[in-house]
Protein backbone atom coordinates (compact mmCIF):
# COMPACT_ATOMS: atom_id res chain seq x y z
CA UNK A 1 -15.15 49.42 -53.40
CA UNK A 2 -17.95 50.07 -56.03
CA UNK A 3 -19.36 53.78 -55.61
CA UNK A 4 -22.53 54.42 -56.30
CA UNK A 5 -23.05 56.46 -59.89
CA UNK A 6 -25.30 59.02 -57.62
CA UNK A 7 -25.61 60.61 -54.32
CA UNK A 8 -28.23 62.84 -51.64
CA UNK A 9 -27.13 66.68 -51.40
CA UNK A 10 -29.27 69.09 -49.84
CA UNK A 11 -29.81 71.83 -52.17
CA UNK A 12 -30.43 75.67 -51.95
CA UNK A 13 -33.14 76.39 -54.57
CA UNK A 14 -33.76 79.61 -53.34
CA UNK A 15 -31.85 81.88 -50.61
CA UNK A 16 -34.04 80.81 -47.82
CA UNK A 17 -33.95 78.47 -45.05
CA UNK A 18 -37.44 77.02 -46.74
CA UNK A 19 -36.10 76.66 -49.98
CA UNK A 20 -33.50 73.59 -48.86
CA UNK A 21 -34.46 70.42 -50.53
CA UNK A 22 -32.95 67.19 -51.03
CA UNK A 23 -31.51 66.36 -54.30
CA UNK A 24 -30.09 63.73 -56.40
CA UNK A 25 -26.50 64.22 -57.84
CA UNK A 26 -24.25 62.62 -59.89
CA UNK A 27 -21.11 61.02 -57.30
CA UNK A 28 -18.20 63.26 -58.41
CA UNK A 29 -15.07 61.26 -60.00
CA UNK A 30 -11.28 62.43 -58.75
CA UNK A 31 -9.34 63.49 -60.83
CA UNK A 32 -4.90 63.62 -60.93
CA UNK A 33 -4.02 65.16 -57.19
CA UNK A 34 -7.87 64.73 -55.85
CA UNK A 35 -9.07 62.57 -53.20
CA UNK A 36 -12.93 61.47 -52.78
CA UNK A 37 -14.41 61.81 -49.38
CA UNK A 38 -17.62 60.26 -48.39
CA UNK A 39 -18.97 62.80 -45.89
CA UNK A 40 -19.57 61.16 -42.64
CA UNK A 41 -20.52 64.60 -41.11
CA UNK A 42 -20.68 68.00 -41.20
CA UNK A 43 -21.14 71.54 -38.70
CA UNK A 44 -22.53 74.63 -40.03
CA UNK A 45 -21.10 78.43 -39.60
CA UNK A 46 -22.77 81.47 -39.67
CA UNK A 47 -21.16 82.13 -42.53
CA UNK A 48 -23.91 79.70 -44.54
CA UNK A 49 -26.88 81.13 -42.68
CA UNK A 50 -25.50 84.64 -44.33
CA UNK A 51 -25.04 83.06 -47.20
CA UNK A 52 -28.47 81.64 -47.11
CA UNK A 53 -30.12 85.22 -46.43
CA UNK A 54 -28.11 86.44 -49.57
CA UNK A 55 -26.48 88.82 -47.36
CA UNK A 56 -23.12 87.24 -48.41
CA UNK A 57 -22.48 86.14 -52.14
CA UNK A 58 -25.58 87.40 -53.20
CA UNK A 59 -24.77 86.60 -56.73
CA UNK A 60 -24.31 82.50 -56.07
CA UNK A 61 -25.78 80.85 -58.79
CA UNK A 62 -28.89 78.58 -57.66
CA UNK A 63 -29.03 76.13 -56.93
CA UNK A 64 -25.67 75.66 -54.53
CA UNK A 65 -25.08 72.78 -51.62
CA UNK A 66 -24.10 75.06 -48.78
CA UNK A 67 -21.74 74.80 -45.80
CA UNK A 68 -18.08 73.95 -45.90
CA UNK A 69 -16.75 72.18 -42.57
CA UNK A 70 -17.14 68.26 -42.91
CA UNK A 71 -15.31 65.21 -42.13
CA UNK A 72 -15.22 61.93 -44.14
CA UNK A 73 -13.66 59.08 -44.93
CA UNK A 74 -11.53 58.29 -48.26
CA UNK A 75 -12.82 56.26 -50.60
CA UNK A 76 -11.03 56.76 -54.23
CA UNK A 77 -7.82 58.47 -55.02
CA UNK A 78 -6.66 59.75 -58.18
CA UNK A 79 -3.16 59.46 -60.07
CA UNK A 80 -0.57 60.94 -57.99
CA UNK A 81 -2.13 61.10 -54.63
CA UNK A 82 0.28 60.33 -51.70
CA UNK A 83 -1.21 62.46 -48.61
CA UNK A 84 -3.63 60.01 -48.20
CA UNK A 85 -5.12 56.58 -49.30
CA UNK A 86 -8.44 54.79 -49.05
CA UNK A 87 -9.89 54.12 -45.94
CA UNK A 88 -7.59 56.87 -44.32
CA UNK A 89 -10.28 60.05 -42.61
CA UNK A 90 -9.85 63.53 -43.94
CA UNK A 91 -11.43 67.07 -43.12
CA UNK A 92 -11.25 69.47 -46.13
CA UNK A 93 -9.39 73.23 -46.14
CA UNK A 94 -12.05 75.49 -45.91
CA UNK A 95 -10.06 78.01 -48.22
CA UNK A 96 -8.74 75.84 -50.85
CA UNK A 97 -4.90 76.36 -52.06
CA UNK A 98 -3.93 78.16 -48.75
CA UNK A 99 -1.54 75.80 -47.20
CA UNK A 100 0.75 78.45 -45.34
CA UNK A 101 1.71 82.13 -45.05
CA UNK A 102 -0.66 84.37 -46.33
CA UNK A 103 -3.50 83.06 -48.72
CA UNK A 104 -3.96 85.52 -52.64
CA UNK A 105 -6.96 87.64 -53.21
CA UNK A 106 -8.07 84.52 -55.60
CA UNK A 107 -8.07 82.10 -53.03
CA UNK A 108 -9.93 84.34 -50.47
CA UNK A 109 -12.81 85.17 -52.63
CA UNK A 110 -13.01 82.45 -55.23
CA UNK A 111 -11.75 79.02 -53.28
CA UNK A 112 -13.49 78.68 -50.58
CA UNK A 113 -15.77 75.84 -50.10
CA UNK A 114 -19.91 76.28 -49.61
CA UNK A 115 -19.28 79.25 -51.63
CA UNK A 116 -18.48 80.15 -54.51
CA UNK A 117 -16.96 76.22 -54.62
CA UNK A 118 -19.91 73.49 -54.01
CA UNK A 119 -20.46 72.81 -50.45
CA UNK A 120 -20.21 69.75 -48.20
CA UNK A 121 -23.89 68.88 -47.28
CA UNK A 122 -23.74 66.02 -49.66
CA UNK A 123 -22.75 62.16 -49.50
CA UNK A 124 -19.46 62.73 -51.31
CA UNK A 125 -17.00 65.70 -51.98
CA UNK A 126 -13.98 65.34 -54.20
CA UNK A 127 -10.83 67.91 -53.04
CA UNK A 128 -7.39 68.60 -54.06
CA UNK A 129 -5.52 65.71 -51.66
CA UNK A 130 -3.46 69.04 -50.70
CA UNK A 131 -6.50 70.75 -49.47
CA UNK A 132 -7.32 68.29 -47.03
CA UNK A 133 -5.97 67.48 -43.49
CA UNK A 134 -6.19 64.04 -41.23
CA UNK A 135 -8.70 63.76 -38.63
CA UNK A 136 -7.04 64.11 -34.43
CA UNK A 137 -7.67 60.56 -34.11
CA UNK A 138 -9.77 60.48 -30.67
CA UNK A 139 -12.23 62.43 -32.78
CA UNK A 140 -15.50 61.55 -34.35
CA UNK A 141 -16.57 62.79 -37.48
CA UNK A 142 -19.19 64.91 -36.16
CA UNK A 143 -16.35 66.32 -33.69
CA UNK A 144 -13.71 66.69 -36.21
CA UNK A 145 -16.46 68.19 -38.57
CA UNK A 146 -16.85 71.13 -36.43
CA UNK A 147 -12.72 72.39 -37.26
CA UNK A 148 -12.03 73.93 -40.50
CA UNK A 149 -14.07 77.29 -39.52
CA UNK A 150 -14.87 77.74 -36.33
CA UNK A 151 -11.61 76.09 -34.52
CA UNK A 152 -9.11 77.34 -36.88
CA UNK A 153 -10.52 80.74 -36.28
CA UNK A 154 -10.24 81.26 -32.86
CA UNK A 155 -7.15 79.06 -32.94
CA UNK A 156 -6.04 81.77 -36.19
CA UNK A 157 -6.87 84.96 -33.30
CA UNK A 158 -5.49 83.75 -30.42
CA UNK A 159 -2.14 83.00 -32.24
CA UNK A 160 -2.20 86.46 -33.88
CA UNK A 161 -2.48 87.88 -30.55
CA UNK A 162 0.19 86.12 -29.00
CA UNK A 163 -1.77 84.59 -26.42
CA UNK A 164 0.57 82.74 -23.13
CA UNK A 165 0.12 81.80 -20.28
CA UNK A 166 -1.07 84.55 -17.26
CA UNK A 167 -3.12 86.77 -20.42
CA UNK A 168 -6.75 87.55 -19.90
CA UNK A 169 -8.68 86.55 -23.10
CA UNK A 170 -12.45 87.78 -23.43
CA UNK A 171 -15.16 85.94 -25.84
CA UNK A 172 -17.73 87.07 -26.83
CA UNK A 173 -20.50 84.62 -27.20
CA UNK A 174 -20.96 80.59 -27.12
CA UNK A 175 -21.20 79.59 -30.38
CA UNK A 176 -18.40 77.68 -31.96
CA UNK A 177 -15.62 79.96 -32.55
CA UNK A 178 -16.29 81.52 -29.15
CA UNK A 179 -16.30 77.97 -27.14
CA UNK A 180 -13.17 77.21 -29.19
CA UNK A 181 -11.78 80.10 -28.11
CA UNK A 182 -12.61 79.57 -24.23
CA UNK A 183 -11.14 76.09 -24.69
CA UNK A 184 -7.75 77.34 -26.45
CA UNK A 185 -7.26 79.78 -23.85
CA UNK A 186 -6.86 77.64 -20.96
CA UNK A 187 -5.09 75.26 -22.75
CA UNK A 188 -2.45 78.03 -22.72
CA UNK A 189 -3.26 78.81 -19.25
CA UNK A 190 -4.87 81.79 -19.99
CA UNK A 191 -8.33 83.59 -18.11
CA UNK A 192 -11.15 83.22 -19.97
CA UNK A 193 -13.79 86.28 -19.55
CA UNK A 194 -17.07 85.07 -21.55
CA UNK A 195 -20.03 87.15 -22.81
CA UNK A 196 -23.19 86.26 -23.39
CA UNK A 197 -27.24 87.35 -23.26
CA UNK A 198 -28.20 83.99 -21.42
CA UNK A 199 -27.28 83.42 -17.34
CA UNK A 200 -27.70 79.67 -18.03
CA UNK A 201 -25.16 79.74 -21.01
CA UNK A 202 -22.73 81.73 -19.13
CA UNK A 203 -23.30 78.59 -16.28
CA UNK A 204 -22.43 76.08 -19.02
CA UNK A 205 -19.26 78.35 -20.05
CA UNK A 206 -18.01 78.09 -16.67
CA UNK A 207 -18.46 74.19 -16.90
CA UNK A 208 -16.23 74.09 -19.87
CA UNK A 209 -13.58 76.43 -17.51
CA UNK A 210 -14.58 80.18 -17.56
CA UNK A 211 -13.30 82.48 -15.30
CA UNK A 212 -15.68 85.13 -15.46
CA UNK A 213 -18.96 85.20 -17.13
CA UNK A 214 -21.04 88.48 -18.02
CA UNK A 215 -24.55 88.58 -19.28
CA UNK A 216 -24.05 91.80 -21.75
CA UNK A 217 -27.85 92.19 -21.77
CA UNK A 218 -28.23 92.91 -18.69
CA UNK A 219 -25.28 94.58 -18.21
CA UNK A 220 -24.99 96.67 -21.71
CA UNK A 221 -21.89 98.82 -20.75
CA UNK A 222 -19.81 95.24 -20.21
CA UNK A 223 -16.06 96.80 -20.79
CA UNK A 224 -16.08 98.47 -17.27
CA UNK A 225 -16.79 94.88 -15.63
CA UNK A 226 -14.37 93.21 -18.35
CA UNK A 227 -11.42 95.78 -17.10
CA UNK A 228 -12.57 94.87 -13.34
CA UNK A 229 -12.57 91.57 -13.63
CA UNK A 230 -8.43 92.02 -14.85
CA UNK A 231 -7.94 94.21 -12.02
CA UNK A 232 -8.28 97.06 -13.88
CA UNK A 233 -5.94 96.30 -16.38
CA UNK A 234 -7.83 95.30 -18.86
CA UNK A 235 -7.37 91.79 -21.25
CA UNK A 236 -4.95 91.16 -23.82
CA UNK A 237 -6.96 89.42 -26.53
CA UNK A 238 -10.67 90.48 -27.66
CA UNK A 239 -12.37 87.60 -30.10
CA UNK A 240 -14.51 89.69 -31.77
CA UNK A 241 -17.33 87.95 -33.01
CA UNK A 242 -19.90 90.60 -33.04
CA UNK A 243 -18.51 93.03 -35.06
CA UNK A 244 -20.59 95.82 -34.14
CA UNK A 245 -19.32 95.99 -30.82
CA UNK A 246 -15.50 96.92 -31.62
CA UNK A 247 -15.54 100.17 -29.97
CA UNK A 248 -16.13 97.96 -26.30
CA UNK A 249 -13.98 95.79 -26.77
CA UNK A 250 -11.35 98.74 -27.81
CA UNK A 251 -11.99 99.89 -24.46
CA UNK A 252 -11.78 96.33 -22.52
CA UNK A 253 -8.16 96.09 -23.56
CA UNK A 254 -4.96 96.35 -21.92
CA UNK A 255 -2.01 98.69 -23.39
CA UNK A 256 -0.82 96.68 -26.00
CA UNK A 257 -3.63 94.71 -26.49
CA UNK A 258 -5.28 93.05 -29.85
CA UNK A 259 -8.54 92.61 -31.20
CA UNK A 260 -9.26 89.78 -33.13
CA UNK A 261 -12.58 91.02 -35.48
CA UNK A 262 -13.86 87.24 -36.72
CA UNK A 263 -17.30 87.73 -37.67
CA UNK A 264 -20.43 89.85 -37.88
CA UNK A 265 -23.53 88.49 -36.06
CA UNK A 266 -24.23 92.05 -34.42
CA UNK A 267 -23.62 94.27 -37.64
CA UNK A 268 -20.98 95.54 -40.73
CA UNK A 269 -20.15 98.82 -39.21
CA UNK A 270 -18.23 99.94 -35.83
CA UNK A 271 -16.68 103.33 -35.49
CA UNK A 272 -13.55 103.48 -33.45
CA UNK A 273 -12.30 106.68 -31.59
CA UNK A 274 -8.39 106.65 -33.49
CA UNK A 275 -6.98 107.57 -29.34
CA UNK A 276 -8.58 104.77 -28.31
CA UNK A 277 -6.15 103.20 -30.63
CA UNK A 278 -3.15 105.43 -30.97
CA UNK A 279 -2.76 105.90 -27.22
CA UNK A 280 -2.14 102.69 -26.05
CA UNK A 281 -1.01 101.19 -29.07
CA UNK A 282 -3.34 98.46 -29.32
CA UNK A 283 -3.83 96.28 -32.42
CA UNK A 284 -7.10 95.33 -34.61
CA UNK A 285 -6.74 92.43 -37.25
CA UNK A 286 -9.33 90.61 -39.62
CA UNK A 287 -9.05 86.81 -39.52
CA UNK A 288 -9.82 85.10 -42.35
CA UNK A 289 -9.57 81.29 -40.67
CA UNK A 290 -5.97 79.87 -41.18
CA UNK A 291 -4.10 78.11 -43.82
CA UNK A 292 -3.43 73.93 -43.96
CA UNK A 293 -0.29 74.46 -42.34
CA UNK A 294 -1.94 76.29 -38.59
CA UNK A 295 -4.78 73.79 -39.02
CA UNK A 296 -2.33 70.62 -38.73
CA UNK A 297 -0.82 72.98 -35.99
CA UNK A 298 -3.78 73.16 -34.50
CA UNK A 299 -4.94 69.44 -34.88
CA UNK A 300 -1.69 68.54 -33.11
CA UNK A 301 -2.17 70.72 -29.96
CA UNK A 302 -5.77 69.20 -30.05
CA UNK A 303 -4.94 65.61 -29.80
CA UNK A 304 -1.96 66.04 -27.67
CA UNK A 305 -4.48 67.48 -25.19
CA UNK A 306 -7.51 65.74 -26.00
CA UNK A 307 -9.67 68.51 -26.45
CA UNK A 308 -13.33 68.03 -27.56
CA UNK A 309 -15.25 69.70 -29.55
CA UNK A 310 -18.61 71.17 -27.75
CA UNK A 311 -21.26 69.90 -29.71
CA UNK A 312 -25.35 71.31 -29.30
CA UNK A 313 -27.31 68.94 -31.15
CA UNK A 314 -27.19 66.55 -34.51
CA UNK A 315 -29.69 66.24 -37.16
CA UNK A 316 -30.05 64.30 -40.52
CA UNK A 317 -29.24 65.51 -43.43
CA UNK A 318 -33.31 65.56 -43.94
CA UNK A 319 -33.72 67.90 -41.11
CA UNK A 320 -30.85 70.29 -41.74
CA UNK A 321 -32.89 73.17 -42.33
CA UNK A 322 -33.96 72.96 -38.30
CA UNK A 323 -30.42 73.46 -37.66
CA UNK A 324 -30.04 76.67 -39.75
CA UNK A 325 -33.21 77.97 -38.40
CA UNK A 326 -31.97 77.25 -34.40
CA UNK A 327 -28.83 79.60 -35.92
CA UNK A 328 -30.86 82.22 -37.31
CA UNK A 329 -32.41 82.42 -33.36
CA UNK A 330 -28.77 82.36 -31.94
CA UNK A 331 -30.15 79.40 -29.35
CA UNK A 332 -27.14 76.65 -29.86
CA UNK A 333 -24.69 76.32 -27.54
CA UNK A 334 -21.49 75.45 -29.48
CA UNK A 335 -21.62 73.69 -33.01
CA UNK A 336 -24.90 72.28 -34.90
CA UNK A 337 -23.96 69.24 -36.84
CA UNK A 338 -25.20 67.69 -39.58
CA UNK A 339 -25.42 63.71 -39.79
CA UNK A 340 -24.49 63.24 -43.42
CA UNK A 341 -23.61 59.47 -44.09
CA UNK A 342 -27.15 57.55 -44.25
């Protein structure tokens, strides 16, 4: 297969949603132990929209191709390469070099892809072929383009928490990592309790196999309904996307229960009453995604089941700016994809 000498990324010239243009680059070349991946699609995470406000990385160099979740397919190997060959489909690592256990400071905060490493909105992306994984093969690209992040994170908390079957699991949310999260939990036969601000989404959540649904808008003080809708009890896993809203979902929990903290869409800051902690011994972890080895994990439970991806809408490359700006306004219903492949 000839490759063409140069390629279309969408670039970040400034950090604004307005200043995203398209660019010419030169096709990247890979290297002893890389594989090069023409992007077929890819989903983006709040993450990038942070990024994009310079909220997060504010020292990124400009200008940077954002966003890090994509799927592709193989199209030149370099020496040594056996994970995959050409032709075969691959999703990148989101942190690169993390393949199990716990990942090093270094790989945390200096491998990670669509920042500081060169993002994925862009025709080709060369990786380490042992930072990429296969594609569940009754997926799409677009579908399989929405994993790294946002699947292996709620995948990442319920597995911390020790979710099984009979637990009561509350979301908080339908983005991606929340519908994930709905969709993981009844996979393990878990209940599903789902927050959100819209009546209609919470309809659609129940659709995809809610239990309970609870518009926290108009009902602000949600952890007394989240403990009666367990009986009381309370649930045993909280995925915290909100961040600013830890010291409700602290009280939403049964004895023993965990809190997953996975993002920050409401804030930075929570402050936590230490009883509220102490006294019925309940756990709070960051997640930081998930290493290669929980994503194959992941990808197997996936395809053995035949889960899908929830997908709001699709846009060209060209138009990728609408999708950050229908983030920034919190209106998607699960992931925003990015057509990618012209």
């Amino acid at each position: 297969m000839t490759l063409p000498e140069t390629m279309r990324a969408l670039e970040a010239r400034d950090f604004s949603i307005d200043a995203l243009a398209i660019s010419s680059r030169p096709v990247p070349e890979p290297r002893r132990g890389e594989i090069l991946v023409r992007v077929g699609a890819a989903s983006l995470n709040y993450r990038d929209l942070a990024i994009l406000a310079q909220k997060y990385f504010p020292s990124l160099p400009l200008p940077y191709v954002p966003a890090s979740d994509a799927c592709g397919k193989v199209v030149a190997v370099g020496e040594d390469v056996t994970r995959f060959r050409v032709g075969d489909r691959a999703i990148p690592v989101y942190t690169q070099g993390w393949h199990d256990g716990m990942p090093t400071p270094e790989q945390r905060t200096r491998r990670t892809l669509g920042a500081p490493l060169s993002g994925v909105l862009q025709e080709y992306v060369c990786v380490p072929a042992e930072d990429a994984v296969r594609v569940p093969a009754h997926l799409s690209d677009r579908e399989a383009a929405t994993l790294p992040i946002a699947a292996l994170t709620a995948w990442s908390t319920l597995q911390e928490g020790g979710v099984k079957s009979g637990d009561a699991v509350l979301v908080q949310g339908t983005g991606g990592v929340a519908l994930f999260a709905l969709q993981f939990a009844k996979l393990a036969g878990a209940t599903a309790i789902v927050l959100s601000s819209s009546d209609e989404k919470l309809e659609r959540a129940k659709a995809l196999g809610a239990d309970v649904g609870i518009n926290y808008r108009t009902t602000p003080d949600w952890e007394g309904p989240v403990r009666d809708a367990t009986g009381g009890r309370g649930v045993d896993i909280v995925v915290e996307t909100a961040g600013s809203t830890l010291t409700k979902s602290v009280a939403s929990l049964a004895f023993g229960g965990f809190v997953g903290v996975v993002g920050f869409v409401g804030g930075y800051e929570a402050t936590l009453p230490l009883r509220a902690l102490i006294g019925p011994m309940i756990r709070v972890q960051g997640i930081a995604v998930g290493s290669r080895a929980r994503f194959e994990a992941m990808n197997r439970a996936i395809e053995r089941h035949g889960l899908r991806p929830v997908i709001d809408s699709v846009r060209p490359l060209e138009r990728a700016a609408e999708a950050f700006g229908m983030m920034a306004r919190g209106a998607q219903f699960g992931k925003l994809v990015v057509d990618v492949a012209g």
